[in-house]
PDB file of N, CA and C in Angstrom:
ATOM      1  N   UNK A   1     -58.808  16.950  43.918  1.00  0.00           N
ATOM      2  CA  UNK A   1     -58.641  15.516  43.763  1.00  0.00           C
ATOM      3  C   UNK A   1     -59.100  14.820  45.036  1.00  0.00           C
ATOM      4  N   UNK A   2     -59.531  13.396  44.795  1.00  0.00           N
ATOM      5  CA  UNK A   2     -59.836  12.664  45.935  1.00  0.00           C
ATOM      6  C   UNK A   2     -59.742  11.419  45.769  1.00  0.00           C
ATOM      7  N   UNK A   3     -58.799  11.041  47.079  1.00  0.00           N
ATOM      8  CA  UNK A   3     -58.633   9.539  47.175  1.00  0.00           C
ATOM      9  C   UNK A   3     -59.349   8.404  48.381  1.00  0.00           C
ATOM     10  N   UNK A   4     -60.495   7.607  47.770  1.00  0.00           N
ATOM     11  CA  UNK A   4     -61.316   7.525  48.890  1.00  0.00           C
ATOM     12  C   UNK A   4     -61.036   5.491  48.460  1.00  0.00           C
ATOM     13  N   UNK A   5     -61.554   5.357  49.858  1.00  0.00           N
ATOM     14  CA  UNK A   5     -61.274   3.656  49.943  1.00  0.00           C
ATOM     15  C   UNK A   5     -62.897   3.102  49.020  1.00  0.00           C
ATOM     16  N   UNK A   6     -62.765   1.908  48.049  1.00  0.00           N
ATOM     17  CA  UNK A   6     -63.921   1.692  47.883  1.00  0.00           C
ATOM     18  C   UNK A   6     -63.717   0.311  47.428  1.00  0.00           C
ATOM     19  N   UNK A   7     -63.987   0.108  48.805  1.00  0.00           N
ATOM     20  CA  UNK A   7     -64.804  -1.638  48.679  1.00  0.00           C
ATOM     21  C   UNK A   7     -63.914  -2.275  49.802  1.00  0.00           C
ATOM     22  N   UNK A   8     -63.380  -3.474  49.592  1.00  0.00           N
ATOM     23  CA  UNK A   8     -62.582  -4.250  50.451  1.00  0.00           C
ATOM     24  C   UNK A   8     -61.187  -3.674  50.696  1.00  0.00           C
ATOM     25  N   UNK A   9     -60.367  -4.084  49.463  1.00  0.00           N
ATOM     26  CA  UNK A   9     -59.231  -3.647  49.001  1.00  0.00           C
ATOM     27  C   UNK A   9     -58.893  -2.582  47.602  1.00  0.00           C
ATOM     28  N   UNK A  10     -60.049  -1.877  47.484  1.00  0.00           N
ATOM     29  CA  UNK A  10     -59.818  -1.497  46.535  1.00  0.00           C
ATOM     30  C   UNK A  10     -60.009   0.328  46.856  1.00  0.00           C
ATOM     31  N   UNK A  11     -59.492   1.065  45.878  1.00  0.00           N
ATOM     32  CA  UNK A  11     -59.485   2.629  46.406  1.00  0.00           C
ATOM     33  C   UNK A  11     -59.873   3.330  44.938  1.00  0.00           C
ATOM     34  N   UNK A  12     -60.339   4.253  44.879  1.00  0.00           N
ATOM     35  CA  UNK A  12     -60.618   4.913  43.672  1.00  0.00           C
ATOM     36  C   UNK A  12     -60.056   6.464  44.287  1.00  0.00           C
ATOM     37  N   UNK A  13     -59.183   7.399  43.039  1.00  0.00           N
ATOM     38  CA  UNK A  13     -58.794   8.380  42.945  1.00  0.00           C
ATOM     39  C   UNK A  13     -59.695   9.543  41.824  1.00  0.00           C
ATOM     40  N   UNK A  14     -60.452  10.124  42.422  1.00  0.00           N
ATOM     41  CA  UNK A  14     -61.085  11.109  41.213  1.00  0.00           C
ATOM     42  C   UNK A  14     -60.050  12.455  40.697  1.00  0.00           C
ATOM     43  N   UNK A  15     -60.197  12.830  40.012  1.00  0.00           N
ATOM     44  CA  UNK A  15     -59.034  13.799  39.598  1.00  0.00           C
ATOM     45  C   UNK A  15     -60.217  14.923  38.450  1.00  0.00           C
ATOM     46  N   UNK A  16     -59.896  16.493  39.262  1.00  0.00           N
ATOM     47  CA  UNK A  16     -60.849  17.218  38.100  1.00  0.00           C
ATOM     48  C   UNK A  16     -59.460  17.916  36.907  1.00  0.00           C
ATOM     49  N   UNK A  17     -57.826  17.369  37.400  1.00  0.00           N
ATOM     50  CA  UNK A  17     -57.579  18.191  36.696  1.00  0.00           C
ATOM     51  C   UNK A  17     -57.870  17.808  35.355  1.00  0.00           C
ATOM     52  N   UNK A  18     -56.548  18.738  34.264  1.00  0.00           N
ATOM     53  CA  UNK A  18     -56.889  18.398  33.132  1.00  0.00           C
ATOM     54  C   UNK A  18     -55.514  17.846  32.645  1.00  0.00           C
ATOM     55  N   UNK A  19     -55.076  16.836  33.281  1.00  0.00           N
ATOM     56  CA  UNK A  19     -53.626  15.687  33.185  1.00  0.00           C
ATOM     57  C   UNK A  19     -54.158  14.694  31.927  1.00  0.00           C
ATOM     58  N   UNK A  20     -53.608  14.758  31.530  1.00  0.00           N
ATOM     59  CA  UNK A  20     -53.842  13.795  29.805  1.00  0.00           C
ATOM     60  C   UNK A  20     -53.131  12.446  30.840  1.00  0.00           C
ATOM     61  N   UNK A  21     -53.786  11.480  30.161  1.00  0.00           N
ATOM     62  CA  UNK A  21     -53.745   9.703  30.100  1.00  0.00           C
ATOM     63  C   UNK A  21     -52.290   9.478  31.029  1.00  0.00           C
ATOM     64  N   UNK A  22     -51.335   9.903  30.103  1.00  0.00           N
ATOM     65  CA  UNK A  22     -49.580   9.693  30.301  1.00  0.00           C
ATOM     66  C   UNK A  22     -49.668  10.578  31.610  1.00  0.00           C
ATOM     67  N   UNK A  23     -49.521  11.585  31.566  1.00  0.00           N
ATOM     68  CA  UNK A  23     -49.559  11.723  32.995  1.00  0.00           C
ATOM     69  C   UNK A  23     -50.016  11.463  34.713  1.00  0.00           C
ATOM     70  N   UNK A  24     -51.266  11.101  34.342  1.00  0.00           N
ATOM     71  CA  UNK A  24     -52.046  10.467  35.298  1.00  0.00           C
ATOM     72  C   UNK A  24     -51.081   8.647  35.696  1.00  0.00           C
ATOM     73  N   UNK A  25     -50.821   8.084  34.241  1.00  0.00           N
ATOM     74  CA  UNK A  25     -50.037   6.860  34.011  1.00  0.00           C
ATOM     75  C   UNK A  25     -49.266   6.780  35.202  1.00  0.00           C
ATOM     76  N   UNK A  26     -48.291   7.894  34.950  1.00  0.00           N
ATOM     77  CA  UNK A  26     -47.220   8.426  35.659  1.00  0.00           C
ATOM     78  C   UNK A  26     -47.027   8.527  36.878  1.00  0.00           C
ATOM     79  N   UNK A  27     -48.072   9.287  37.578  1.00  0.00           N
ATOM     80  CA  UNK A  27     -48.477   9.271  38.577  1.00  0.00           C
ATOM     81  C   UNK A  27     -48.905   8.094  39.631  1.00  0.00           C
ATOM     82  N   UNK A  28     -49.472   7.289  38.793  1.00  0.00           N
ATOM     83  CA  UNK A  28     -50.053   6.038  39.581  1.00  0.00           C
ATOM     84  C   UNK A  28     -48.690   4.890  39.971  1.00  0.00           C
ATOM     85  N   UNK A  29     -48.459   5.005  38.545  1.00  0.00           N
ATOM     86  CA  UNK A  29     -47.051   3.608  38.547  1.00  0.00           C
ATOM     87  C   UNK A  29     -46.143   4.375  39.559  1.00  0.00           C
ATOM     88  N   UNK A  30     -45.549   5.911  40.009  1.00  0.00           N
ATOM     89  CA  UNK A  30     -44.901   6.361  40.632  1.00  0.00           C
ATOM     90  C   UNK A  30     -45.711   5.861  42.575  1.00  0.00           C
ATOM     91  N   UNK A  31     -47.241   6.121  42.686  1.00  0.00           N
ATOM     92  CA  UNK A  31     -47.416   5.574  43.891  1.00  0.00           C
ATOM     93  C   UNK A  31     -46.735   3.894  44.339  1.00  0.00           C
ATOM     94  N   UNK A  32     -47.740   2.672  42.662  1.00  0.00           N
ATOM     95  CA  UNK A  32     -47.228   1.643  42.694  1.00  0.00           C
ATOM     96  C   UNK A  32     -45.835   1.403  43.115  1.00  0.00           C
ATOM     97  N   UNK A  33     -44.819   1.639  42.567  1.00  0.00           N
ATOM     98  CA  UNK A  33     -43.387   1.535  42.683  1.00  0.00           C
ATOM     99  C   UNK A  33     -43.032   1.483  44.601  1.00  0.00           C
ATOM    100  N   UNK A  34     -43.243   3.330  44.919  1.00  0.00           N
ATOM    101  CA  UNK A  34     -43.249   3.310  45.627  1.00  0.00           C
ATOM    102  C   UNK A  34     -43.808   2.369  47.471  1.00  0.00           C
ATOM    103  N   UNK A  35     -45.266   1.899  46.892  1.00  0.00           N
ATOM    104  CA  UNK A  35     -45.778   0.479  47.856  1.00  0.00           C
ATOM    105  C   UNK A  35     -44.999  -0.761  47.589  1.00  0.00           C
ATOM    106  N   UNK A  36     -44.308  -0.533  46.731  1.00  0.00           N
ATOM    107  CA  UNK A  36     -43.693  -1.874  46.402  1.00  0.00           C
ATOM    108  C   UNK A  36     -42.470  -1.817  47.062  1.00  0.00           C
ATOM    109  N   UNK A  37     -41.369  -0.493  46.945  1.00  0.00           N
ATOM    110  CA  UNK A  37     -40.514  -0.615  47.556  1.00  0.00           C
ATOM    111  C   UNK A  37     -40.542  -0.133  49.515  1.00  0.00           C
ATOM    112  N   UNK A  38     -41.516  -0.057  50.043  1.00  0.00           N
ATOM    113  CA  UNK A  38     -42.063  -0.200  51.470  1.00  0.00           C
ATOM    114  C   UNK A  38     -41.458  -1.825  51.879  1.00  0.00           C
ATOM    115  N   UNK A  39     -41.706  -2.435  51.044  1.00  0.00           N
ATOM    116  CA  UNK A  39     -41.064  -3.999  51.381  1.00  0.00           C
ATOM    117  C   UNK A  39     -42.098  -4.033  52.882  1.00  0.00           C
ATOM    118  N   UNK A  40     -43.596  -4.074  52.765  1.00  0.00           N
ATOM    119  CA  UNK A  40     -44.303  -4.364  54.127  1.00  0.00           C
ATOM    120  C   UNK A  40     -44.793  -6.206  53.525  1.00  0.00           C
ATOM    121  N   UNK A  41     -44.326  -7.047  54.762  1.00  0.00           N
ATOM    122  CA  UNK A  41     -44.024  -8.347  54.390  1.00  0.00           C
ATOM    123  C   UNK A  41     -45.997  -8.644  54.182  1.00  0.00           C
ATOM    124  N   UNK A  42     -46.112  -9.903  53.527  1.00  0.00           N
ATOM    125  CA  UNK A  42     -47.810  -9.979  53.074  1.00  0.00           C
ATOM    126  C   UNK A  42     -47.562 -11.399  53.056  1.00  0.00           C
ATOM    127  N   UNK A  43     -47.781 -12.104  54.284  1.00  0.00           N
ATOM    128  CA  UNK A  43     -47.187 -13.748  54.608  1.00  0.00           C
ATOM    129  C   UNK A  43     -48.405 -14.552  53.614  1.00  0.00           C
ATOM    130  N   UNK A  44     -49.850 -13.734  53.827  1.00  0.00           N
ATOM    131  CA  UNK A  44     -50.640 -14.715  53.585  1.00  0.00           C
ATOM    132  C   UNK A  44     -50.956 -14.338  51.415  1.00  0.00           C
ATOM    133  N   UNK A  45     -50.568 -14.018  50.863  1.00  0.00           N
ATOM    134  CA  UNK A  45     -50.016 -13.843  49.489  1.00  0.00           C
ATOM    135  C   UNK A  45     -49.271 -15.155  49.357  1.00  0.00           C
ATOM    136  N   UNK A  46     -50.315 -15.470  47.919  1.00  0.00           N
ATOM    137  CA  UNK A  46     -49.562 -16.458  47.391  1.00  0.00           C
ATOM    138  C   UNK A  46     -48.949 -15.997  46.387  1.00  0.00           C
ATOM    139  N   UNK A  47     -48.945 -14.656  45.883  1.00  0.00           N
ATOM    140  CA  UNK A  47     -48.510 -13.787  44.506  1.00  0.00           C
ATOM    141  C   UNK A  47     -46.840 -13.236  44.912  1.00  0.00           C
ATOM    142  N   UNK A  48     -46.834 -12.711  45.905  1.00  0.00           N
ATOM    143  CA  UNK A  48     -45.762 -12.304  46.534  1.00  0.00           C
ATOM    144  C   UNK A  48     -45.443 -12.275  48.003  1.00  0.00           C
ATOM    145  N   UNK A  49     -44.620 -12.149  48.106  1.00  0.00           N
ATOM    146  CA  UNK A  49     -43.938 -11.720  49.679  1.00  0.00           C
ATOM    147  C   UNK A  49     -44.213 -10.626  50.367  1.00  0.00           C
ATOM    148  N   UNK A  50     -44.294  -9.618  49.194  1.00  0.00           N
ATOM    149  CA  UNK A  50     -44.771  -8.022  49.972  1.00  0.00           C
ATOM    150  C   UNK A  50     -45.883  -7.356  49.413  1.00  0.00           C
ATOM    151  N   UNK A  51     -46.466  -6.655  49.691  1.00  0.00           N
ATOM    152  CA  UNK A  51     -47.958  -5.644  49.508  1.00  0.00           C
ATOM    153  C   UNK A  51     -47.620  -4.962  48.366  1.00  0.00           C
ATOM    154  N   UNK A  52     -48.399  -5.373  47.023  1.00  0.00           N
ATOM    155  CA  UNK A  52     -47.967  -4.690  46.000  1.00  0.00           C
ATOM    156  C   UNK A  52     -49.854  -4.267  45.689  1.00  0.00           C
ATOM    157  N   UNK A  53     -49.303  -3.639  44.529  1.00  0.00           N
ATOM    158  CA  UNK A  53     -50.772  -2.850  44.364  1.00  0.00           C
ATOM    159  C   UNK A  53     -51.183  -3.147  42.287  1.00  0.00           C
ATOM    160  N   UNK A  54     -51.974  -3.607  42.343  1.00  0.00           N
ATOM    161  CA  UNK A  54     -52.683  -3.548  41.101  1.00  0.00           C
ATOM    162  C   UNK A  54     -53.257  -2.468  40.736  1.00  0.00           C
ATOM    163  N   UNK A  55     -53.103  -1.600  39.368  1.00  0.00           N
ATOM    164  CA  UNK A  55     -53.950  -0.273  39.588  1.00  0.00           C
ATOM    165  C   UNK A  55     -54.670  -0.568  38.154  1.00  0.00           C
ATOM    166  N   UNK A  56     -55.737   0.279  38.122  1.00  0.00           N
ATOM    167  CA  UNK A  56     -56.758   0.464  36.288  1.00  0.00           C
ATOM    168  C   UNK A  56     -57.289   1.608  36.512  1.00  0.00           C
ATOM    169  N   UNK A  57     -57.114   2.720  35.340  1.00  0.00           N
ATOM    170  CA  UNK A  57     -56.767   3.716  35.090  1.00  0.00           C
ATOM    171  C   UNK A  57     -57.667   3.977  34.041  1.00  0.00           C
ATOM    172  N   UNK A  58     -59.061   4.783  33.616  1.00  0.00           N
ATOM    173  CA  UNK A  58     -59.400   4.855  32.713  1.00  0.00           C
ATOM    174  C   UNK A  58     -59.541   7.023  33.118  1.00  0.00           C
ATOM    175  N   UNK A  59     -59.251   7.075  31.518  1.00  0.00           N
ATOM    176  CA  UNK A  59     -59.238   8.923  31.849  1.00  0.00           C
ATOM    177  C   UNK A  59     -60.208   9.387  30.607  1.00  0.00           C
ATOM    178  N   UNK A  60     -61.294   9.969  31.203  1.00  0.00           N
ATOM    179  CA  UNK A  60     -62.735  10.630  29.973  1.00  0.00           C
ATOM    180  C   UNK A  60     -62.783  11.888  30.592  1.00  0.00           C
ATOM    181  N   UNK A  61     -63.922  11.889  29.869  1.00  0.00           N
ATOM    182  CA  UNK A  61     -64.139  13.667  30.467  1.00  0.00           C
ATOM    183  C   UNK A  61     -66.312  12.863  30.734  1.00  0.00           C
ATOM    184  N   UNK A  62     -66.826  13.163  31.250  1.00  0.00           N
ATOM    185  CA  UNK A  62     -68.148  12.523  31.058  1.00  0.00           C
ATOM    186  C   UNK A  62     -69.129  13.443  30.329  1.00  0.00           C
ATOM    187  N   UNK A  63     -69.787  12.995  29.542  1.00  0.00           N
ATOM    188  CA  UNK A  63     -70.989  13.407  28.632  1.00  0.00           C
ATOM    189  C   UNK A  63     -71.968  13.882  29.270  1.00  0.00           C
ATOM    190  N   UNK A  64     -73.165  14.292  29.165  1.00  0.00           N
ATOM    191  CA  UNK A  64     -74.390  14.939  29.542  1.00  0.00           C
ATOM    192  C   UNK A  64     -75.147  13.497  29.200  1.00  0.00           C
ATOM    193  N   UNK A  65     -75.807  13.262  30.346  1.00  0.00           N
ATOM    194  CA  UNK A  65     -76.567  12.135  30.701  1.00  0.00           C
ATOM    195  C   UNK A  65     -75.755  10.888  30.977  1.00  0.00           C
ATOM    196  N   UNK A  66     -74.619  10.947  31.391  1.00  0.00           N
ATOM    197  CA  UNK A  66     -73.314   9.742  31.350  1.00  0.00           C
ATOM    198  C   UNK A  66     -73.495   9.327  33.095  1.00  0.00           C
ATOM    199  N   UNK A  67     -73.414   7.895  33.300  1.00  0.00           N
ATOM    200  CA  UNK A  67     -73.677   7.201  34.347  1.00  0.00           C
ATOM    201  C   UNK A  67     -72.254   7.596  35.335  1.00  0.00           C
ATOM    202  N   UNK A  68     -72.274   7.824  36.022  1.00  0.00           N
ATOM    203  CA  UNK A  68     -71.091   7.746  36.766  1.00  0.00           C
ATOM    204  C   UNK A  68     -70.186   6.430  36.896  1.00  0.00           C
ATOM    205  N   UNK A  69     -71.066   5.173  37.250  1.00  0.00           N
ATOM    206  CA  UNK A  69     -70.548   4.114  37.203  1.00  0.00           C
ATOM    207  C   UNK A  69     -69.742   3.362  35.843  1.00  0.00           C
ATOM    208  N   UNK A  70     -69.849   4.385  34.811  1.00  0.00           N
ATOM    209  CA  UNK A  70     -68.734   3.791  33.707  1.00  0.00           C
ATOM    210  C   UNK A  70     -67.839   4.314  33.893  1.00  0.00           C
ATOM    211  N   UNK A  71     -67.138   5.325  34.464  1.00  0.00           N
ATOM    212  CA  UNK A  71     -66.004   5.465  35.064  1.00  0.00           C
ATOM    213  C   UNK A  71     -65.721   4.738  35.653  1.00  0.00           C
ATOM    214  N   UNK A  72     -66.235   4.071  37.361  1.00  0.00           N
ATOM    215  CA  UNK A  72     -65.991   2.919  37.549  1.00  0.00           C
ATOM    216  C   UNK A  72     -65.745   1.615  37.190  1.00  0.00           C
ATOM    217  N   UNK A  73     -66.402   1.783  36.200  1.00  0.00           N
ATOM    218  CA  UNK A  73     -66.589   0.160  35.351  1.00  0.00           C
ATOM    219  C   UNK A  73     -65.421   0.223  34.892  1.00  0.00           C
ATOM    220  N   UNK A  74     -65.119   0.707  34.131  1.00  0.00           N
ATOM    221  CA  UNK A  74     -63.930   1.037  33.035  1.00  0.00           C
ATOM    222  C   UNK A  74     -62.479   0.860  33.450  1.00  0.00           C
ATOM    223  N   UNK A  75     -62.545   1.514  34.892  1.00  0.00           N
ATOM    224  CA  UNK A  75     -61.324   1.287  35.846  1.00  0.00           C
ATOM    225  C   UNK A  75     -61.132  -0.071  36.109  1.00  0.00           C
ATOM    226  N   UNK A  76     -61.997  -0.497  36.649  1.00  0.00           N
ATOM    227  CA  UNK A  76     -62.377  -1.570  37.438  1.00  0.00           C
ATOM    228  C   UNK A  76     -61.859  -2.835  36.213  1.00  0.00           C
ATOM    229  N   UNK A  77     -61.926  -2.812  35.228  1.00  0.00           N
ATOM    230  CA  UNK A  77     -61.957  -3.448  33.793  1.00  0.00           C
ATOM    231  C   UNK A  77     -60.179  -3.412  34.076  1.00  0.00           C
ATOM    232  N   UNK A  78     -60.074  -2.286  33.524  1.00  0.00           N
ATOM    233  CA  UNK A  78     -58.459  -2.273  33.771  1.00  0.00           C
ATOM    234  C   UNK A  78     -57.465  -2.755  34.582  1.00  0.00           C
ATOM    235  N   UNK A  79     -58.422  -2.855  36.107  1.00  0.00           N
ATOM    236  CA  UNK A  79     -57.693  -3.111  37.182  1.00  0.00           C
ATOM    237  C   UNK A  79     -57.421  -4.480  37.177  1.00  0.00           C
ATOM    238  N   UNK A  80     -58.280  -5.297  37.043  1.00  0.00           N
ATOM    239  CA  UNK A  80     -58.416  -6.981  36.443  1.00  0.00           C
ATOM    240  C   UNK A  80     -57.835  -7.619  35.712  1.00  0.00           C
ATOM    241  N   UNK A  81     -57.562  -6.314  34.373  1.00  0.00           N
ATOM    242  CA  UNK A  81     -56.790  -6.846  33.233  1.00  0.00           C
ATOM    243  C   UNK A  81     -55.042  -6.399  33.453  1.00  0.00           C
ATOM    244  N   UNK A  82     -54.672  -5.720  34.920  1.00  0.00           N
ATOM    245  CA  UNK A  82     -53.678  -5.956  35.422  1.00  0.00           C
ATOM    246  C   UNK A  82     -53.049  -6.837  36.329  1.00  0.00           C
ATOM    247  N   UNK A  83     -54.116  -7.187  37.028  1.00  0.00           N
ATOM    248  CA  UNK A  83     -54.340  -9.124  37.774  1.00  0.00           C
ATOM    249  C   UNK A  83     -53.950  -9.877  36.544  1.00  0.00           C
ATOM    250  N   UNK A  84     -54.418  -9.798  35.847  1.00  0.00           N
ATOM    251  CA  UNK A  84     -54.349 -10.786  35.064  1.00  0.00           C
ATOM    252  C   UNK A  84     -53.301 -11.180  34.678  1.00  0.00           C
ATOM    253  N   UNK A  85     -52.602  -9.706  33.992  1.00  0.00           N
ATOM    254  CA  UNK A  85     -51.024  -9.760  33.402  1.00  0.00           C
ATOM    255  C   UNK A  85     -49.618 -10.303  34.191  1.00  0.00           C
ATOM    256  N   UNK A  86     -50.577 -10.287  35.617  1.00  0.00           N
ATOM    257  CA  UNK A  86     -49.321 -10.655  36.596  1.00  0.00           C
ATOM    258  C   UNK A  86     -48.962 -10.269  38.158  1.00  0.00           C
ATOM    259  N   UNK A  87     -49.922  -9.131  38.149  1.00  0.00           N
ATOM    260  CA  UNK A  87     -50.056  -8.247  39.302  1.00  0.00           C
ATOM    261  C   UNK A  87     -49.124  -7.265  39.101  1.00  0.00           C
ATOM    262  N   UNK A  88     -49.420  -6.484  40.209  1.00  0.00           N
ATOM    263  CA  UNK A  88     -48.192  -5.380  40.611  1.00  0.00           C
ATOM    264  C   UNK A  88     -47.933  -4.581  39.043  1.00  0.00           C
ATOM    265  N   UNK A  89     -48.708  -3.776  38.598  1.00  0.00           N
ATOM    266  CA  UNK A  89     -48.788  -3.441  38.017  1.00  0.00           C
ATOM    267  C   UNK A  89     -49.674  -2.051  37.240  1.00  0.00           C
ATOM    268  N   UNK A  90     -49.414  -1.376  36.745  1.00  0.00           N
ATOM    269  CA  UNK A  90     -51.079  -0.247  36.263  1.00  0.00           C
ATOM    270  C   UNK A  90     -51.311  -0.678  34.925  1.00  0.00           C
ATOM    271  N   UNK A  91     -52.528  -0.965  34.508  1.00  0.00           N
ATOM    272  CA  UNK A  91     -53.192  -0.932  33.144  1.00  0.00           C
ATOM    273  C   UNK A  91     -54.094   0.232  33.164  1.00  0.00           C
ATOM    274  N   UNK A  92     -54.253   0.620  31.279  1.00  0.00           N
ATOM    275  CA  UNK A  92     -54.947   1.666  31.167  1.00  0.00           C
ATOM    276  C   UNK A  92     -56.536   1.081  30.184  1.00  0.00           C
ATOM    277  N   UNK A  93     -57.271   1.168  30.580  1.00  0.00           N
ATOM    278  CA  UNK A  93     -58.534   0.595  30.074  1.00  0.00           C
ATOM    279  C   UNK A  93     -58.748   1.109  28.425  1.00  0.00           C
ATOM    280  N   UNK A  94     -59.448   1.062  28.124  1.00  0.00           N
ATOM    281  CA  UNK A  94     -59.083   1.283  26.365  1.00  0.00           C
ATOM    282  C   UNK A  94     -60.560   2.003  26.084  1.00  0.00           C
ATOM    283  N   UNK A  95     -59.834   3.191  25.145  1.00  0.00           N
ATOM    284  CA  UNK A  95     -60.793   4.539  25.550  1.00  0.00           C
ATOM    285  C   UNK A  95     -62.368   3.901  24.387  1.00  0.00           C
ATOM    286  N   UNK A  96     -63.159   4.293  24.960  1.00  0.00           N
ATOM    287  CA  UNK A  96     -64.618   3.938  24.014  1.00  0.00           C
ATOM    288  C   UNK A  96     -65.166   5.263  23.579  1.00  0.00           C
ATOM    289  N   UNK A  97     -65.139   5.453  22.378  1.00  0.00           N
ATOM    290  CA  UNK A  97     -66.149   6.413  21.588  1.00  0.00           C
ATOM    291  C   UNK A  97     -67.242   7.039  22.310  1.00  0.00           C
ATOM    292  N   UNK A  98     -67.490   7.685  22.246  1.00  0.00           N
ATOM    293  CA  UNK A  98     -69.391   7.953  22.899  1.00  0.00           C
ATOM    294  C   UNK A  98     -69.696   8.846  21.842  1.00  0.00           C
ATOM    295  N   UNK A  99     -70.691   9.106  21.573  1.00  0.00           N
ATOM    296  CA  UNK A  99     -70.951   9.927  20.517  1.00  0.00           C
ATOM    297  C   UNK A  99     -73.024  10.373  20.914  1.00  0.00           C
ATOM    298  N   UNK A 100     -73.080  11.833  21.400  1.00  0.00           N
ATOM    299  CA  UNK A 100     -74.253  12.309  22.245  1.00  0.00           C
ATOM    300  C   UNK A 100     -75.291  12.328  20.622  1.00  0.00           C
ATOM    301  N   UNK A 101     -76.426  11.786  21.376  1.00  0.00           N
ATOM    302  CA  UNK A 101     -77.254  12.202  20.473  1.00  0.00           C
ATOM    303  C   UNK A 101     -78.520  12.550  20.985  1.00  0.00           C
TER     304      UNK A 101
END
């Protein structure tokens, strides 16, 4: 597994195991929780008082000829559509068909 910083504020976690959706879920909201209860004060937040974490979570396996960046995308989708809901939060991106031809 690897957890690498990517971009400003944002971090991506690759994972080769083979953890189904719910578990991975699990895992993340268990980091979330945890940054949340750190109580590290975040003055300039207009969302909250303390450093909370938005997460998006998409789990595939990738195809033969599959872009890497739709993994990203997909996350990234999720992560937004947990901004959205309110912050401080994990969403799971919503799985898409692929079908090789």
């Amino acid at each position: 597994d690897i957890s690498a910083r990517y971009g400003g504020e944002e971090f991506v976690v690759l994972s080769a195991s083979d953890s189904d959706e719910a578990t991975f879920l699990t895992h993340v909201e268990a980091v979330r929780s945890k940054i949340e209860r750190l109580a590290i004060p975040h003055k300039k937040s207009k969302s909250s008082t303390v450093v909370t974490v938005s997460a998006g979570i998409y789990v595939g396996v990738p195809m033969r000829g599959m872009a890497p960046s739709f993994f990203t995308k997909e996350a990234d989708r999720a992560m937004y559509q947990a901004k959205h809901q309110g912050r401080n939060r994990v969403a799971v991106a919503s799985h898409v068909r692929m079908v090789s031809g």
